[in-house]
C-alpha atoms as a PDB file:
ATOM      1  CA  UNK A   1       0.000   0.000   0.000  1.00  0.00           C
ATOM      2  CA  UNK A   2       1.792   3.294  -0.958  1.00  0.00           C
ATOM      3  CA  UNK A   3       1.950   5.923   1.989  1.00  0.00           C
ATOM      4  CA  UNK A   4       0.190   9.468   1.049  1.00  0.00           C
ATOM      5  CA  UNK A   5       2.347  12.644   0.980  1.00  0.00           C
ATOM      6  CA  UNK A   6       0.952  14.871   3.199  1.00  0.00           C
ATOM      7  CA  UNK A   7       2.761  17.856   2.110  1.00  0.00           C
ATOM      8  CA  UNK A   8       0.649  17.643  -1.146  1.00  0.00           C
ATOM      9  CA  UNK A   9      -2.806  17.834  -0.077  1.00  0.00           C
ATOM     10  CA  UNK A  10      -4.723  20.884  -1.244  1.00  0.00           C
ATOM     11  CA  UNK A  11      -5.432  23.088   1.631  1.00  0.00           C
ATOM     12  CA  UNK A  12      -8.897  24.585   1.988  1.00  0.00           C
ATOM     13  CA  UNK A  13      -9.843  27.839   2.480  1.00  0.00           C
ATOM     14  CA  UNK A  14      -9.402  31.052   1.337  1.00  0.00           C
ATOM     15  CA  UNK A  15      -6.017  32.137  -0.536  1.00  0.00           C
ATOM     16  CA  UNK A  16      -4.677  35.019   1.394  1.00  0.00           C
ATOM     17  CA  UNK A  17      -2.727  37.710  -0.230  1.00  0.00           C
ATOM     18  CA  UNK A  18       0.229  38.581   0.637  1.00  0.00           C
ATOM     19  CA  UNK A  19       1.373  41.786   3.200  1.00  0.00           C
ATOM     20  CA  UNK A  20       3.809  44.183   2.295  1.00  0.00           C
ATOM     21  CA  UNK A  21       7.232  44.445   3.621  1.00  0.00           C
ATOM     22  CA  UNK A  22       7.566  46.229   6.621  1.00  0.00           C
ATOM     23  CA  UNK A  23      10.510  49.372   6.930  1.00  0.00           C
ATOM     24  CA  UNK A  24      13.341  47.057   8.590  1.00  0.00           C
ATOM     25  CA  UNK A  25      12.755  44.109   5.478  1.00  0.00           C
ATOM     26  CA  UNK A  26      13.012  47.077   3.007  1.00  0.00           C
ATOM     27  CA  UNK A  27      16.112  48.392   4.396  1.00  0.00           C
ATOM     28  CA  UNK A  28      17.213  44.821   4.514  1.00  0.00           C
ATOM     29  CA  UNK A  29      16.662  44.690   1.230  1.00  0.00           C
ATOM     30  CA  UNK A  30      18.793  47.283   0.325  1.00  0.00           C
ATOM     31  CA  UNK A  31      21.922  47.073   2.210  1.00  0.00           C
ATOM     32  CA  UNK A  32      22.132  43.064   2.204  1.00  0.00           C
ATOM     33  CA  UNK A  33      23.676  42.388  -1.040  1.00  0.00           C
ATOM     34  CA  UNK A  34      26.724  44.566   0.242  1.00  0.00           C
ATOM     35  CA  UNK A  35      27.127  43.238   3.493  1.00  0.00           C
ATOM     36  CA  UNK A  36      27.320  40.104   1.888  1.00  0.00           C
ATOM     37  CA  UNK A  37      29.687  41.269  -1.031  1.00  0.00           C
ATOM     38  CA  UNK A  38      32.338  43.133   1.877  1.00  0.00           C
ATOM     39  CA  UNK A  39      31.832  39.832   4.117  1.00  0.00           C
ATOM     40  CA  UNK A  40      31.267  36.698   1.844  1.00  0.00           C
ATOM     41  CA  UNK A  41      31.845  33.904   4.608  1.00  0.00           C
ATOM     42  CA  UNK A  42      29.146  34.902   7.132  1.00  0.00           C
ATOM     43  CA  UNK A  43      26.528  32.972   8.107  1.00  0.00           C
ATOM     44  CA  UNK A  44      22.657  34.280   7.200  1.00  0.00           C
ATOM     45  CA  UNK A  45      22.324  34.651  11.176  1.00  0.00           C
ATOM     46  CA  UNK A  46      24.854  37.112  11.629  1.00  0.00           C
ATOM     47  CA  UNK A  47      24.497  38.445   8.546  1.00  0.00           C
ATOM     48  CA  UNK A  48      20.727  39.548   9.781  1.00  0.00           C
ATOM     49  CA  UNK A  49      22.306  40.627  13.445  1.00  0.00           C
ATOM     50  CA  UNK A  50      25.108  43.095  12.012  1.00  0.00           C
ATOM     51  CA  UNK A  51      21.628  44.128   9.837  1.00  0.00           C
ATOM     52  CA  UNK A  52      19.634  44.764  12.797  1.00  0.00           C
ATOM     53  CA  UNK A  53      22.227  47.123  14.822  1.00  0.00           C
ATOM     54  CA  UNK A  54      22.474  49.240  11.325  1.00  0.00           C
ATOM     55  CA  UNK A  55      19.186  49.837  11.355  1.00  0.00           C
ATOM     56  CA  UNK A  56      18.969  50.595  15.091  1.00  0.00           C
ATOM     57  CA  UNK A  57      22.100  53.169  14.636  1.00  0.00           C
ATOM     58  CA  UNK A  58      19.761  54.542  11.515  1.00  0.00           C
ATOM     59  CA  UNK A  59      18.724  58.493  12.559  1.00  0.00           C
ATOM     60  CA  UNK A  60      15.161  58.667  12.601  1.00  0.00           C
ATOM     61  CA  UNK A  61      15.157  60.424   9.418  1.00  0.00           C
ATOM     62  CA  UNK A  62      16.980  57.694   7.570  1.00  0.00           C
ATOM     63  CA  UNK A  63      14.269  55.199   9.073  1.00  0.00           C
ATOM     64  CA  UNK A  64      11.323  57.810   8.149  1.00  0.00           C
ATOM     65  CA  UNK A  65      12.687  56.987   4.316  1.00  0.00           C
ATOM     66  CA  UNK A  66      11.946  53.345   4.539  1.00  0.00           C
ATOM     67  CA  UNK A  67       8.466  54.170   6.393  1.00  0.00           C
ATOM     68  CA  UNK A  68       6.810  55.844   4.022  1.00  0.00           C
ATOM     69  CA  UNK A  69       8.037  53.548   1.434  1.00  0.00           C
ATOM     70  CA  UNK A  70       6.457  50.953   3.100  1.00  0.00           C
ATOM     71  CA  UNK A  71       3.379  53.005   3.876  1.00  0.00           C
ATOM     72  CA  UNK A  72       3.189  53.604   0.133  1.00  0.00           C
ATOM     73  CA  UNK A  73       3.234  49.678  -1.027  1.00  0.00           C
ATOM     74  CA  UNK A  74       0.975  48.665   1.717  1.00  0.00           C
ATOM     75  CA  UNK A  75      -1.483  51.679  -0.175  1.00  0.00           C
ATOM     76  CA  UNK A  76      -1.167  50.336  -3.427  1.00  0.00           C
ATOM     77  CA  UNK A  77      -0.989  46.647  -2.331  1.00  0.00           C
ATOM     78  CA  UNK A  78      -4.652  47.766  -0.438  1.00  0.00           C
ATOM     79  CA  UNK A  79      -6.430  50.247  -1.787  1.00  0.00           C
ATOM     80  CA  UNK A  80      -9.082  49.803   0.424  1.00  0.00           C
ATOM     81  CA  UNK A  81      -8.476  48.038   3.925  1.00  0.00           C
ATOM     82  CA  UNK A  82     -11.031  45.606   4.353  1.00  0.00           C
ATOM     83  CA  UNK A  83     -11.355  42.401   5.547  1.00  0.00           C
ATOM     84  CA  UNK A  84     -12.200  39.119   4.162  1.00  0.00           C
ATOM     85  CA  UNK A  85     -15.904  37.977   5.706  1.00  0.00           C
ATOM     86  CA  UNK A  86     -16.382  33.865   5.530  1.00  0.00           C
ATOM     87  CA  UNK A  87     -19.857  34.353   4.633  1.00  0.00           C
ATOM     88  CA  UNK A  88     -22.661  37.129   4.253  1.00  0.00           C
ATOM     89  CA  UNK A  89     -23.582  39.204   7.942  1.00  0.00           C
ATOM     90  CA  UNK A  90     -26.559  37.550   9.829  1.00  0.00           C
ATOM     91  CA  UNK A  91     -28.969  38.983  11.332  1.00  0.00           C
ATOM     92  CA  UNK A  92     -30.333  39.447  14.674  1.00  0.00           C
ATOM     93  CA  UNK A  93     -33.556  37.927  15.281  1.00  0.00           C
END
């Protein structure tokens, strides 16, 4: 009898989209590459630590930059926040 995968079953439900990036992931995004070019034998963990005390040392201006970008893709990612019902509103009786 040949065993089922699991991991290939359909899941049920609703697809859900997917969020934006938030400010830190953007600015991530943007000074990884570089890290990694200037330091080509760390590890992804430290990598992402030497990452996080950048963006800690960031002036709040710097940070503002990557806030409103991220402000602006979560606008045009959704227009309109609203969120997904299961089924229509019932009434009270």
């Amino acid at each position: 009898m040949p065993k089922k995968n699991l991991r290939s079953r359909k899941r049920l439900g609703f697809p859900t989209a997917k969020q934006p990036l938030p400010p830190f992931f953007l600015f991530m995004a943007q000074h990884r590459p570089e890290l990694q070019k200037s330091n080509p034998r760390w590890t992804a963990v430290k990598t992402v630590k030497k990452l996080g005390k950048m963006w800690h040392k960031q002036p709040e201006d710097n940070k503002e930059r990557y806030k409103e970008q991220a402000a602006q893709l979560r606008r045009k990612k959704h227009p309109r926040e609203r969120r997904r019902c299961r089924g229509p509103p019932t009434q009270a009786v």
